[in-house]
N, C-alpha and C. Protein backbone atom coordinates (compact mmCIF):
# COMPACT_ATOMS: atom_id res chain seq x y z
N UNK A 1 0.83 -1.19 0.00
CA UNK A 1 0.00 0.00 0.00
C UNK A 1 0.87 1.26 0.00
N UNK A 2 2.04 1.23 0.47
CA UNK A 2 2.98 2.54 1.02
C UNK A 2 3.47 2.41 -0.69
N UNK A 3 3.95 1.49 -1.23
CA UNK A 3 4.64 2.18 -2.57
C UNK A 3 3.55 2.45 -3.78
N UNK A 4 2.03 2.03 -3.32
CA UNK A 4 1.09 2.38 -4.32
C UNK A 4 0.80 3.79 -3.75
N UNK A 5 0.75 4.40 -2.93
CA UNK A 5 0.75 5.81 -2.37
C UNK A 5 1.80 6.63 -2.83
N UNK A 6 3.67 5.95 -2.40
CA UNK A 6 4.48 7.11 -3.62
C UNK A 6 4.11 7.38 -4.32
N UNK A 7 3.67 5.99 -5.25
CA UNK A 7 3.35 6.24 -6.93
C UNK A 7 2.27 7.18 -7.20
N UNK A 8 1.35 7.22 -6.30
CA UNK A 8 0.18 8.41 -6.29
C UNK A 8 1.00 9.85 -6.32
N UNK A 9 1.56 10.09 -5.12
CA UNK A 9 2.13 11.00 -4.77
C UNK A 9 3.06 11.78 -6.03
N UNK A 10 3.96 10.76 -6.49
CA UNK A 10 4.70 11.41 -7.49
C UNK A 10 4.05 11.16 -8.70
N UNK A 11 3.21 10.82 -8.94
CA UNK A 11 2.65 11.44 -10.26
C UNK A 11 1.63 12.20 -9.89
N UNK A 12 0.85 13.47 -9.05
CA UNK A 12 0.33 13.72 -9.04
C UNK A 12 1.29 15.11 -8.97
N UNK A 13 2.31 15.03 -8.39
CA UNK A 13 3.13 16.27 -7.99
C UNK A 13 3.60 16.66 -9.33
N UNK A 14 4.19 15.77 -10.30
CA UNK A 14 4.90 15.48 -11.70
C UNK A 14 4.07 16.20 -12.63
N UNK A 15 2.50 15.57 -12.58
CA UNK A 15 1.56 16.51 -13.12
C UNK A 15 1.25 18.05 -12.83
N UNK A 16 1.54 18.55 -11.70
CA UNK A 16 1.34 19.55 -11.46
C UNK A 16 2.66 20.13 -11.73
N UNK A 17 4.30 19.62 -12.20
CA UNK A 17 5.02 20.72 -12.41
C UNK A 17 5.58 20.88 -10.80
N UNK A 18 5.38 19.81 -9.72
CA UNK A 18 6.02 19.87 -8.77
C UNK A 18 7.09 18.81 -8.45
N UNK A 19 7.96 19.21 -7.39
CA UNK A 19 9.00 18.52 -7.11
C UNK A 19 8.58 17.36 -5.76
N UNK A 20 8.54 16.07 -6.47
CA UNK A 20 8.51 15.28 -5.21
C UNK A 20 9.56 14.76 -3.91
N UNK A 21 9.36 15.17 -3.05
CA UNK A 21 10.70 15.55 -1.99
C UNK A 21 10.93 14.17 -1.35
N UNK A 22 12.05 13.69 -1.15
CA UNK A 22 12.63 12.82 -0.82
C UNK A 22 12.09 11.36 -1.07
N UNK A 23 11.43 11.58 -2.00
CA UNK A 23 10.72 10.23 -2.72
C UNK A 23 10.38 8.87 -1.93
N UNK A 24 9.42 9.80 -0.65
CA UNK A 24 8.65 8.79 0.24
C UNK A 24 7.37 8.90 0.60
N UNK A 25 6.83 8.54 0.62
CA UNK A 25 5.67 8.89 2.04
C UNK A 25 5.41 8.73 3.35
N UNK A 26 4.94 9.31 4.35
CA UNK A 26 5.28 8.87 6.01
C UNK A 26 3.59 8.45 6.41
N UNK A 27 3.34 7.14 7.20
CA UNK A 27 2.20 6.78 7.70
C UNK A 27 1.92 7.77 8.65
N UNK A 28 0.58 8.58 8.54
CA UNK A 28 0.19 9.57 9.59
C UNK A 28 -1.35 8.68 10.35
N UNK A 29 -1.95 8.05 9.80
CA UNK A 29 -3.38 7.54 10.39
C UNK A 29 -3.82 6.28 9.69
N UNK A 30 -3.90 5.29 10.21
CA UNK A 30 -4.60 3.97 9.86
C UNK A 30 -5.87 3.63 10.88
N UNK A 31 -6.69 3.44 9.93
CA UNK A 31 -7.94 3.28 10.35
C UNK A 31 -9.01 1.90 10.02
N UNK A 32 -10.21 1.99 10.33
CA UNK A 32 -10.68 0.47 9.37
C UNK A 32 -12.46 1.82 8.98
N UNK A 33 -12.66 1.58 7.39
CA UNK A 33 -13.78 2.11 6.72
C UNK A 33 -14.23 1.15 5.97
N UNK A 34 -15.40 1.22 5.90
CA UNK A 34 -16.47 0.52 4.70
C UNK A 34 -16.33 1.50 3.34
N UNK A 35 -15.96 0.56 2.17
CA UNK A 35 -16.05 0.52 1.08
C UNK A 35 -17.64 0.69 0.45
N UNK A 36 -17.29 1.23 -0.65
CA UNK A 36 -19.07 1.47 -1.73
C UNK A 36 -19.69 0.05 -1.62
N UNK A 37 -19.27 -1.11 -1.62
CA UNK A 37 -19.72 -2.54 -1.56
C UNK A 37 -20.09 -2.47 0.36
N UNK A 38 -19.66 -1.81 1.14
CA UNK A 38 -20.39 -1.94 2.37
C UNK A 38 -18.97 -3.05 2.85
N UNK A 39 -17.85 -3.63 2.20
CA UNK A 39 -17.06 -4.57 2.94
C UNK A 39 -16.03 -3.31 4.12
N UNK A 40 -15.36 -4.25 5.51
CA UNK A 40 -14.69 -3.19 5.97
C UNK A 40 -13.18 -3.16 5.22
N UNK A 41 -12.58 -1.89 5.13
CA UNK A 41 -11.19 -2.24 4.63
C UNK A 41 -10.37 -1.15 5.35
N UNK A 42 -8.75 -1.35 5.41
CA UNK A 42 -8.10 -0.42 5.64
C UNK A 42 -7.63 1.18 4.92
N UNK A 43 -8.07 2.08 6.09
CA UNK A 43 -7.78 3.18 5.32
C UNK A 43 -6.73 3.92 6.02
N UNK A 44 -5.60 4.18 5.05
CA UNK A 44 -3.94 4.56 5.43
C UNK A 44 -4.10 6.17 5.17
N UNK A 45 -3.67 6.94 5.57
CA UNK A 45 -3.39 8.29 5.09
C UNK A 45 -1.74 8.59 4.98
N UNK A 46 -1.37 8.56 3.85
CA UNK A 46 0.01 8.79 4.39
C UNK A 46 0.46 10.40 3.77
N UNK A 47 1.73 11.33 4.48
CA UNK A 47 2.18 12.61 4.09
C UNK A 47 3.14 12.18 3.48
N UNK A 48 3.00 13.58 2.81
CA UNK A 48 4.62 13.83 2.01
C UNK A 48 5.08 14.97 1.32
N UNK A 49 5.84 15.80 0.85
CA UNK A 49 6.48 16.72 0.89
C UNK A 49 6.70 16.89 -0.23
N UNK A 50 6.76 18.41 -0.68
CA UNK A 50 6.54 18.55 -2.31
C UNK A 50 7.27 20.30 -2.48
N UNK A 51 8.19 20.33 -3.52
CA UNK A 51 8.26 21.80 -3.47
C UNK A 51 7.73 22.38 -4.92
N UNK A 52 6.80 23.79 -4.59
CA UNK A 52 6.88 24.03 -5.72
C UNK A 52 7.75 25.33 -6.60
N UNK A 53 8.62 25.71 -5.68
CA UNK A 53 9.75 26.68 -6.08
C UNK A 53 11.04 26.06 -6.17
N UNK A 54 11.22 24.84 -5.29
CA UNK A 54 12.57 24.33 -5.35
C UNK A 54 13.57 24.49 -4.21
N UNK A 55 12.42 25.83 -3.77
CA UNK A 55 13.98 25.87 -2.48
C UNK A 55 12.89 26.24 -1.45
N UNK A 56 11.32 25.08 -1.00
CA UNK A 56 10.51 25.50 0.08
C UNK A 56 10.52 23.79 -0.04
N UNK A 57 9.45 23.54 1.12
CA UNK A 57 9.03 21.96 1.88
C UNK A 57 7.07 22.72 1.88
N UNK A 58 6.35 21.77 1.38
CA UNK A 58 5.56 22.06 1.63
C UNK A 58 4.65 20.54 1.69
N UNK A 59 3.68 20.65 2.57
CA UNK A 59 2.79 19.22 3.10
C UNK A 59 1.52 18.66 1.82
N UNK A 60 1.79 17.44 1.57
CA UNK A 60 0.67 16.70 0.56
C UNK A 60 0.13 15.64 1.43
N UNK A 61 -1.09 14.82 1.17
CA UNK A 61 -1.45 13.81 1.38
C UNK A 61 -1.84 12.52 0.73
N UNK A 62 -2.51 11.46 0.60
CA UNK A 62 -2.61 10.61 0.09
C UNK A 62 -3.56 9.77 0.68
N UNK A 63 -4.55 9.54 0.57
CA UNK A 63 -5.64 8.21 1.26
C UNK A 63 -5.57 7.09 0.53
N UNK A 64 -5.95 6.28 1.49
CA UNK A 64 -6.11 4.83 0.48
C UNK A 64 -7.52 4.15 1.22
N UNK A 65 -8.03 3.53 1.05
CA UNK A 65 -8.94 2.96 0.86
C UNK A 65 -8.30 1.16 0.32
N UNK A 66 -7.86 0.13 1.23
CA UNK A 66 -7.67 -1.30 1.13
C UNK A 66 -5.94 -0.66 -0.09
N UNK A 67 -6.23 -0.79 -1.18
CA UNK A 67 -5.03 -0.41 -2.05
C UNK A 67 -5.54 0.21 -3.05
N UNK A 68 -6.50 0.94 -2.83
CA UNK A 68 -7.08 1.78 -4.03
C UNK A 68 -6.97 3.33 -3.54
N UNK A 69 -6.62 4.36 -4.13
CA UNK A 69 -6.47 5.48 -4.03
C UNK A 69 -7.50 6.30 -4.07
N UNK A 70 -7.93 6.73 -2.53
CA UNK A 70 -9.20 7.35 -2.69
C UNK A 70 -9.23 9.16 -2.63
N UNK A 71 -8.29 9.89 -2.38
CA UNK A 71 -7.57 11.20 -2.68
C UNK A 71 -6.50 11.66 -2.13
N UNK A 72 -6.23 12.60 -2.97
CA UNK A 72 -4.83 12.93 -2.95
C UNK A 72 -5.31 14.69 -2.76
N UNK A 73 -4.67 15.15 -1.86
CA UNK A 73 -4.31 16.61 -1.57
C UNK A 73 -2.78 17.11 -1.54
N UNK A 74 -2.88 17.97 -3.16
CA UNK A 74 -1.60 18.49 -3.09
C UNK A 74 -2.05 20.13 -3.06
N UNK A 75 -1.38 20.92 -1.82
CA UNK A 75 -1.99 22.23 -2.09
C UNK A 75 -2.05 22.61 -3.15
N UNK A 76 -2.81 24.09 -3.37
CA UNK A 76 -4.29 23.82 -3.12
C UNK A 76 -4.96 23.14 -3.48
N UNK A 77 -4.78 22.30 -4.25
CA UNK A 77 -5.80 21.28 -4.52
C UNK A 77 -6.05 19.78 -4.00
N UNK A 78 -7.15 19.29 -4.22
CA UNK A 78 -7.74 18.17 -3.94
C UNK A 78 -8.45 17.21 -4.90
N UNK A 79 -7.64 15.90 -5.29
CA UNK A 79 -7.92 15.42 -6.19
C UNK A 79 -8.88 14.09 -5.06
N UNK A 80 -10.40 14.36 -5.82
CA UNK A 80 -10.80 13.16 -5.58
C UNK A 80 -10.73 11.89 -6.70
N UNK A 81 -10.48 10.95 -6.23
CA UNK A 81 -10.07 9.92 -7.36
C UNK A 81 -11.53 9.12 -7.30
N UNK A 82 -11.83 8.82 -8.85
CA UNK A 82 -13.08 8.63 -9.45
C UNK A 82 -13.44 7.17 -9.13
N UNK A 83 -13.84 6.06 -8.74
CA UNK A 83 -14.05 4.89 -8.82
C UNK A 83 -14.14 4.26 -10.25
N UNK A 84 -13.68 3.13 -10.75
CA UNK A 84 -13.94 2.71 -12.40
C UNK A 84 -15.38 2.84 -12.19
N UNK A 85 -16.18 1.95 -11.22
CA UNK A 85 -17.61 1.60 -11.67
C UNK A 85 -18.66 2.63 -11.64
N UNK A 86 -18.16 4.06 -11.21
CA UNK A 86 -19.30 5.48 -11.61
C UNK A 86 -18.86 6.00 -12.49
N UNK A 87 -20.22 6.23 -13.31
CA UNK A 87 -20.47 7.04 -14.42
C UNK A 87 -21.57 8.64 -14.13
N UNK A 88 -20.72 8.89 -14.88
CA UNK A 88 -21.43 10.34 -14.57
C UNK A 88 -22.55 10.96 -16.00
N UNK A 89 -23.38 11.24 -15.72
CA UNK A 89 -24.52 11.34 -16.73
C UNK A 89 -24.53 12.95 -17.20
């Protein structure tokens, strides 16, 4: 789950034209949540550090949901990540 979260992390920073800092993430909160199917699963939050000038540290996040990526907050923004099985009309 921790290296499917880098991989979140740095391509989300990559997309934005940011620098992913020390190419980790740190466990901040593990929890247990129900999934859209109602099963319970683990939900990880992990931080991590991003510059977008090059010479600052600034705080991102990452949720997971079992090993599925349920959002990512890189200031200011907040990516909620879409499920495959919703469609939007």
């Amino acid at each position: 789950a921790r290296e499917i979260g880098i991989r979140a992390a740095r391509q989300a920073c990559g997309g934005e034209g940011l620098q992913f800092l020390d190419e980790t993430v740190a466990g901040q909160l593990l929890g247990l949540a129900r999934d859209d199917a109602g099963q319970l699963r683990l939900r990880r939050i992990y931080r991590f550090e991003y510059s977008d000038t090059g010479d600052n540290r600034r705080s991102g996040s990452v949720t997971l949901l079992g090993h599925d990526v349920e959002l990512l907050h890189v200031r200011p923004h907040l990516y909620v990540i879409p499920h495959p099985h919703e469609t939007h009309h």
